[in-house]
N, C-alpha and C. Protein backbone atom coordinates (compact mmCIF):
# COMPACT_ATOMS: atom_id res chain seq x y z
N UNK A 1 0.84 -1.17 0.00
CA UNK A 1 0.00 0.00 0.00
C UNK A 1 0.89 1.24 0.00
N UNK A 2 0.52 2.01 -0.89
CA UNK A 2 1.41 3.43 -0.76
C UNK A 2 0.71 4.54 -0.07
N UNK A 3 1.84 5.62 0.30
CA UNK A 3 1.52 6.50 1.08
C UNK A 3 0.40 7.26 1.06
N UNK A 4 -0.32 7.59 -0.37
CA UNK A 4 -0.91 8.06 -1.01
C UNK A 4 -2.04 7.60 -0.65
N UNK A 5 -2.51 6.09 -0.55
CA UNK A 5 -3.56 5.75 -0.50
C UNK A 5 -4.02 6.30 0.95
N UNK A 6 -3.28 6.04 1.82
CA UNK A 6 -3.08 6.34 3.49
C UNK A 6 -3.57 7.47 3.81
N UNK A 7 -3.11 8.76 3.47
CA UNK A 7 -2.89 10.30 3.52
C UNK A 7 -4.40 10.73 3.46
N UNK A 8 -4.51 11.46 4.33
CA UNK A 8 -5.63 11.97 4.66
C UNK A 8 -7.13 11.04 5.50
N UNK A 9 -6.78 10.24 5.68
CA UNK A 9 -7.26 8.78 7.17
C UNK A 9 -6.80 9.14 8.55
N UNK A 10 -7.79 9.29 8.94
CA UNK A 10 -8.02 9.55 10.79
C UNK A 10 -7.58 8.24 11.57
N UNK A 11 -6.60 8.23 12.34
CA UNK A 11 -6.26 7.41 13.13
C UNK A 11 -6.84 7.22 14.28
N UNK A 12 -7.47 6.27 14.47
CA UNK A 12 -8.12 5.92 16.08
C UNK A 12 -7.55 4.54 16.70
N UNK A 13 -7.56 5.28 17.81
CA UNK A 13 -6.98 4.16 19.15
C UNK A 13 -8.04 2.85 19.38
N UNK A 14 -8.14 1.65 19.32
CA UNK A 14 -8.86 0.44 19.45
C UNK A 14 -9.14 0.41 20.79
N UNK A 15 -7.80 0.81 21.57
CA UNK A 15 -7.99 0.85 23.22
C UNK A 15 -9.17 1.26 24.06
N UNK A 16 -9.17 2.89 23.28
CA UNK A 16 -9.99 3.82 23.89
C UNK A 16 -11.07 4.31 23.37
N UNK A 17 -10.93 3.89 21.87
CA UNK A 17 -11.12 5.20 20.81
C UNK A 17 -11.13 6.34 20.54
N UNK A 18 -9.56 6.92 21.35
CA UNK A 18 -9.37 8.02 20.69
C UNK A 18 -9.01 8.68 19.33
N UNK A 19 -8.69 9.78 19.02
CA UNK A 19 -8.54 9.89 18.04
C UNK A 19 -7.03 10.83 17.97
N UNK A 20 -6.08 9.94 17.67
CA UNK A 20 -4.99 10.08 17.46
C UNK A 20 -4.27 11.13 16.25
N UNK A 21 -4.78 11.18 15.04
CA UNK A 21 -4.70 12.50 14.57
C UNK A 21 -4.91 11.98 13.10
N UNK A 22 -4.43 12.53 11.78
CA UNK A 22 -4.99 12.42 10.82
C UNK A 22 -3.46 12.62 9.50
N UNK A 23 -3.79 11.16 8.63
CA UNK A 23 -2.22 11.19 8.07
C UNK A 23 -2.19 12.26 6.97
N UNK A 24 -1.00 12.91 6.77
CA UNK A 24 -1.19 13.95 6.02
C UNK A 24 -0.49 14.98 6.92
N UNK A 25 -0.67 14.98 8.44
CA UNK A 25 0.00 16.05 9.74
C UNK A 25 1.13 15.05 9.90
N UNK A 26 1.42 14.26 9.83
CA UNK A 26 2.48 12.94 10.09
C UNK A 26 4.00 12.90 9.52
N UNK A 27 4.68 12.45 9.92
CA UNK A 27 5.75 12.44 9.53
C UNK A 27 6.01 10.70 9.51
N UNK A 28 6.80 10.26 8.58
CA UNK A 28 6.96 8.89 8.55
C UNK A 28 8.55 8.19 8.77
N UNK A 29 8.08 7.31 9.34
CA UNK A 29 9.69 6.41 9.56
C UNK A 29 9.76 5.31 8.26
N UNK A 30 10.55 5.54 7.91
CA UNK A 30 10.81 4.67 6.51
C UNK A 30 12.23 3.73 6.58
N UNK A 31 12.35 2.56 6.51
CA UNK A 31 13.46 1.99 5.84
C UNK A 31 13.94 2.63 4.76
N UNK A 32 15.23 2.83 4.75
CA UNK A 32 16.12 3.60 3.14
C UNK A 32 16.46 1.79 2.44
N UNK A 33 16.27 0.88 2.68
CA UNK A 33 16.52 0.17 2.35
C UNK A 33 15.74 -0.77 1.01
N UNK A 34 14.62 -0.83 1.96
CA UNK A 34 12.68 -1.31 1.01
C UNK A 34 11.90 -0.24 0.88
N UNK A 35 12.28 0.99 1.57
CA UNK A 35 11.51 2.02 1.24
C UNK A 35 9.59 1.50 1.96
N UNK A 36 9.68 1.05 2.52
CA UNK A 36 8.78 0.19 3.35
C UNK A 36 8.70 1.16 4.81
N UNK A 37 7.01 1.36 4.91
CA UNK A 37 6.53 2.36 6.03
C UNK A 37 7.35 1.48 7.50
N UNK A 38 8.03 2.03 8.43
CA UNK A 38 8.03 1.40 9.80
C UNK A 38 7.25 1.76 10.63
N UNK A 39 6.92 3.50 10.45
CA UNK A 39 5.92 4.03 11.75
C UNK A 39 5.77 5.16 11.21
N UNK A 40 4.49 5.66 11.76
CA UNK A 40 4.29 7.27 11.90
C UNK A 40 4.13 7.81 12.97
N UNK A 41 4.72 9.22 12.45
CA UNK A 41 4.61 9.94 13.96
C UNK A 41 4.07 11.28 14.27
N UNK A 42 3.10 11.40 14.86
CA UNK A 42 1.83 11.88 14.44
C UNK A 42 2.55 13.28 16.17
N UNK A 43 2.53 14.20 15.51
CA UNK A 43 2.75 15.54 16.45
C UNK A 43 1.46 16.01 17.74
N UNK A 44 1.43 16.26 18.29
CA UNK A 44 0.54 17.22 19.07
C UNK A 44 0.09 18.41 18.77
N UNK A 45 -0.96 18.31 18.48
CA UNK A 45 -1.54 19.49 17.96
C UNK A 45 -2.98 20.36 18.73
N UNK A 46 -3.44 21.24 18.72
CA UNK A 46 -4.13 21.79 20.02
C UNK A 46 -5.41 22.09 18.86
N UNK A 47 -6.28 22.60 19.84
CA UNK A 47 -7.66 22.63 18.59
C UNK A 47 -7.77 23.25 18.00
N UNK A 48 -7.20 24.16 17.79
CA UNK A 48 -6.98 25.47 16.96
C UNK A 48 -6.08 24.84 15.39
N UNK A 49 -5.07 23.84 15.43
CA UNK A 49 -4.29 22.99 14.60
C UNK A 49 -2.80 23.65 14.91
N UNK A 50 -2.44 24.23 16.23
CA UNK A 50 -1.11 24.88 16.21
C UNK A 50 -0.56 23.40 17.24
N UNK A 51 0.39 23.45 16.84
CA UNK A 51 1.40 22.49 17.73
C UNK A 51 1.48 23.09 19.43
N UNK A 52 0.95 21.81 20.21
CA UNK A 52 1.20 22.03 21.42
C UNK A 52 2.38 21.78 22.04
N UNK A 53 2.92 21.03 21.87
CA UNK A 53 4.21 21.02 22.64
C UNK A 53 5.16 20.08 21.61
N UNK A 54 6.06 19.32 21.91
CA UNK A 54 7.27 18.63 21.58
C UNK A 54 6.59 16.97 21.61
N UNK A 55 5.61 17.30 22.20
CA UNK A 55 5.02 15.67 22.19
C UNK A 55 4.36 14.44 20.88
N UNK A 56 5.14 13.62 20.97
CA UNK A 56 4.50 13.15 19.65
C UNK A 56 4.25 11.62 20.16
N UNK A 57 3.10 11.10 18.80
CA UNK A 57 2.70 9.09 19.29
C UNK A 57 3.58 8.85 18.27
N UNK A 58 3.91 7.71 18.40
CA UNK A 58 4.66 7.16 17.00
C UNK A 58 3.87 5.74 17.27
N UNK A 59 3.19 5.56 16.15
CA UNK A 59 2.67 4.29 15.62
C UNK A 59 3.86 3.54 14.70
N UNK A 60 3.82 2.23 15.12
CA UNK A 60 4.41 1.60 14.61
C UNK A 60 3.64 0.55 13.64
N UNK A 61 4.15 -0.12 12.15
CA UNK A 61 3.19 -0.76 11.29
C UNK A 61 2.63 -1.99 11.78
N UNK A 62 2.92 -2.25 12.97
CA UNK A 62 2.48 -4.15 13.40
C UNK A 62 0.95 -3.54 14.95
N UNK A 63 1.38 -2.16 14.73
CA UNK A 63 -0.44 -1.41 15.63
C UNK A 63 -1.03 -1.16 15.06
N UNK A 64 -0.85 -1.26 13.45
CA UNK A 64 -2.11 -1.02 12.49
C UNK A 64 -2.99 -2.50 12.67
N UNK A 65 -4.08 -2.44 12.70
CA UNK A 65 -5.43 -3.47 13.29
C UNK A 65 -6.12 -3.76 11.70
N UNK A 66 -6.48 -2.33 11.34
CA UNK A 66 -7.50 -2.33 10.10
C UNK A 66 -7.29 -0.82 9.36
N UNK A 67 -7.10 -0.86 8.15
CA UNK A 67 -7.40 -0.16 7.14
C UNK A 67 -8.41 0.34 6.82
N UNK A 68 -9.50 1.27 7.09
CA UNK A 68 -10.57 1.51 6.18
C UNK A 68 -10.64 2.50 5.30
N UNK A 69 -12.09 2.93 4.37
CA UNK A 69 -11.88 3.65 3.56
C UNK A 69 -11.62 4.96 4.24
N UNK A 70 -11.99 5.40 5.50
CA UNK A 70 -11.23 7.02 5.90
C UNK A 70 -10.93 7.08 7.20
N UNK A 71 -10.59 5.39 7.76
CA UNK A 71 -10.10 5.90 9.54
C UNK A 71 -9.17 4.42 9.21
N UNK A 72 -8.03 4.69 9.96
CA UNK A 72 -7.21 3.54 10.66
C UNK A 72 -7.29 3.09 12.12
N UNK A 73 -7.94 1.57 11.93
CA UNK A 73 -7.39 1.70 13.43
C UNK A 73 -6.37 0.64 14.23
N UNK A 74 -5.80 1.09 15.30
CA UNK A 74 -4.52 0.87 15.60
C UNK A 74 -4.45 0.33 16.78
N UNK A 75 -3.88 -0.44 17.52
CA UNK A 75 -3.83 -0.77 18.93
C UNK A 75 -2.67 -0.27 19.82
N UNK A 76 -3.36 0.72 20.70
CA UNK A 76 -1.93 1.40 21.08
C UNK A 76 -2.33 1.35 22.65
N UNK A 77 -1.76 0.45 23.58
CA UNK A 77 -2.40 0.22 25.25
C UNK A 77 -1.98 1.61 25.29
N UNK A 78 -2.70 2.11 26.65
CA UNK A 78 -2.62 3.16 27.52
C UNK A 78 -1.93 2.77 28.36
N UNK A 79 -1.01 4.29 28.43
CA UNK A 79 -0.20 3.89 29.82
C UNK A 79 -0.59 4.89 31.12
């Protein structure tokens, strides 16, 4: 699956169902090798859409659960 298809899908937590943020604000961890997604890492952002602090989730590809047509969801325990 390429990035493309991904981009712009709301990420939600399976745990809680929160809502973790939306790809497209993300930054990605990539192998230089396979060029193959490892994780995203999705910033803190406040409701306004300005960055709250330095805090970020990083999803990794083995917490992706399910694909759908406009939400991902992911299993990420609470700590």
């Amino acid at each position: 699956m390429r990035y493309k298809e991904l981009s712009s899908k709301e990420i939600v937590n399976l745990e809680d169902g929160t809502r973790l943020g939306v790809l497209g604000q993300t930054d990605l961890e990539v192998d230089p090798k396979t060029g193959k997604i490892n994780a995203f890492i999705i910033p803190s952002y406040s409701l306004f859409g300005m960055k709250r602090d330095q805090n970020e989730t990083t999803i990794t590809w083995n917490q992706i659960k399910k694909i759908g047509k406009d939400t991902i969801i992911v299993h990420r325990a609470n700590k």
